[in-house]
Protein backbone atom coordinates (compact mmCIF):
# COMPACT_ATOMS: atom_id res chain seq x y z
CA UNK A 1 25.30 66.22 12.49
CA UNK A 2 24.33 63.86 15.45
CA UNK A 3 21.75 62.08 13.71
CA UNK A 4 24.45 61.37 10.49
CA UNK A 5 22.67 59.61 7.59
CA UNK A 6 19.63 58.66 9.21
CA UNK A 7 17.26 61.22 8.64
CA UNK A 8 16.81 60.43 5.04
CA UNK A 9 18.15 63.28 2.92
CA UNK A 10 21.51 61.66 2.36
CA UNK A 11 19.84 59.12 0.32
CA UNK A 12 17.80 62.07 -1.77
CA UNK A 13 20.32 64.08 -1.55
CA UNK A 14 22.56 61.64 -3.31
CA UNK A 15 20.30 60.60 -6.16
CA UNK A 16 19.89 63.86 -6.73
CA UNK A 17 23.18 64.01 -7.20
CA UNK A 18 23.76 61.17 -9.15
CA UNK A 19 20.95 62.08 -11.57
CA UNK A 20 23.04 65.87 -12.08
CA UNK A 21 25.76 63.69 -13.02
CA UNK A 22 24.09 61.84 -15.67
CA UNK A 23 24.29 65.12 -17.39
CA UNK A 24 28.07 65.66 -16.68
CA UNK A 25 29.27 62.50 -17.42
CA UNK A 26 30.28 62.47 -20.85
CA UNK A 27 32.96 65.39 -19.53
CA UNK A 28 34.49 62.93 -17.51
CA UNK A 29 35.38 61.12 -20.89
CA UNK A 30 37.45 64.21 -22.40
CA UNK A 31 39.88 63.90 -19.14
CA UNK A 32 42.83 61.57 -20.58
CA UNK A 33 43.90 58.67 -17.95
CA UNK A 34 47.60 60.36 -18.12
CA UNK A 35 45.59 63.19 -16.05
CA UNK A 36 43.34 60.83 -13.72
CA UNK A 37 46.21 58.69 -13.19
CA UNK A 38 47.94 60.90 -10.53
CA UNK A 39 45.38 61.50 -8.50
CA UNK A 40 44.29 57.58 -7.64
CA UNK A 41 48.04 57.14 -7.13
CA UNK A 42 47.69 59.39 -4.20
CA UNK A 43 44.25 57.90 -3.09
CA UNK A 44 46.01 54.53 -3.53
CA UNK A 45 49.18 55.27 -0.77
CA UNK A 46 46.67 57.14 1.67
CA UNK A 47 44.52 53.90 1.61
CA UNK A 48 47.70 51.56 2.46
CA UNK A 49 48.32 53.80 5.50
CA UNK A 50 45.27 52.34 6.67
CA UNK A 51 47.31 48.61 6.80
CA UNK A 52 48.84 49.28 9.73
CA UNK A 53 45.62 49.20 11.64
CA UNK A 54 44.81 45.67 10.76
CA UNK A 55 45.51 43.38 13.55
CA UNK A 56 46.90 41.00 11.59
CA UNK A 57 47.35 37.94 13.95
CA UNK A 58 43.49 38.43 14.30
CA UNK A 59 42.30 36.24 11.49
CA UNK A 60 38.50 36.82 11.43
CA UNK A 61 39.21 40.33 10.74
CA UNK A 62 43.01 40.09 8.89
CA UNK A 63 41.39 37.73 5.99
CA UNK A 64 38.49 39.63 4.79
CA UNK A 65 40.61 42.52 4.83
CA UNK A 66 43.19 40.66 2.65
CA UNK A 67 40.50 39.28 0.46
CA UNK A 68 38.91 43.16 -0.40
CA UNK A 69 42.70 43.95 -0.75
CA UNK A 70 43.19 41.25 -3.57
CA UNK A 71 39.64 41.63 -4.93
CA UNK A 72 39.96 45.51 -5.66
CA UNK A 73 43.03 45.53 -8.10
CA UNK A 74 41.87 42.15 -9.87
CA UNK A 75 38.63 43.30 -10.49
CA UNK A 76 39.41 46.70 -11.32
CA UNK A 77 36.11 47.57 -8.72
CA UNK A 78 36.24 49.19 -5.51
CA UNK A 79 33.12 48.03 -5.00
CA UNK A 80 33.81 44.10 -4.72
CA UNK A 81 35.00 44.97 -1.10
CA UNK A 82 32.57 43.91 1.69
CA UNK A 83 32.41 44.39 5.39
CA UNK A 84 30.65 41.39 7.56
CA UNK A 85 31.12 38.39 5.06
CA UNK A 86 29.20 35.09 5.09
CA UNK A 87 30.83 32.06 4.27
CA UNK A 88 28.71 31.55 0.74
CA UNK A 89 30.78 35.24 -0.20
CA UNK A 90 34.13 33.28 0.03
CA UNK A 91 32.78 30.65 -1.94
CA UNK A 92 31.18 32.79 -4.78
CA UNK A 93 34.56 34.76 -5.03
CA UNK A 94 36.00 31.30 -5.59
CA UNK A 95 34.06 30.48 -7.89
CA UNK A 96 34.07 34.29 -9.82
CA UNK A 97 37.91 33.86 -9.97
CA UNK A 98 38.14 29.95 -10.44
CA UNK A 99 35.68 29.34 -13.24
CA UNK A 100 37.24 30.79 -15.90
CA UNK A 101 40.51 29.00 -15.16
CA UNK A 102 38.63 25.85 -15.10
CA UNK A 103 36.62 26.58 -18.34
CA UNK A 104 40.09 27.40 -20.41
CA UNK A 105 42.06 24.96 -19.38
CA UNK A 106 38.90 22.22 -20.24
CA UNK A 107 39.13 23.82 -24.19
């Protein structure tokens, strides 16, 4: 437990994982969204507890937080959230969310 994810298994351990669930996967398709949908609901409000502990009048750290906040439910992707952010990431999520306003409104 001391050494966490660093020996190496978690890695194999997870692929190995993700491969048995290549198997499983069409499953996941039978389950209706009425069923799925109560459950992220739930995830969801334990998640916002977690807004408390941003110190807000900290702005390095209270607008990437805001950012990963906006970017998850417009994206539909947890995964567009980030940690340590370089300024060419605020510019590319810009652009991601810009460009297609700029190419309709130039038809």
């Amino acid at each position: 437990m001391a050494d966490g994810a660093r020996t190496g298994l978690a890695p194999v351990v997870t692929g190995l994982l993700f491969l048995a669930a290549m198997f499983f996967s069409p499953l996941a398709g039978v389950i209706p969204a009425q069923a799925t949908a109560p459950a992220l609901i739930i995830v969801g409000f334990f998640m916002m507890g977690i807004v408390r502990d941003i110190p807000w009048d900290d702005y390095e750290q209270a607008i990437p937080a805001f950012m990963t906040m906006l970017a998850m439910p417009f994206t539909w992707s947890i995964t567009n959230g980030g940690r340590e952010l370089h300024w060419m990431i605020y510019l590319a999520f810009t652009v991601y969310f810009c460009l297609p306003l700029i190419e309709s409104a130039a038809k």
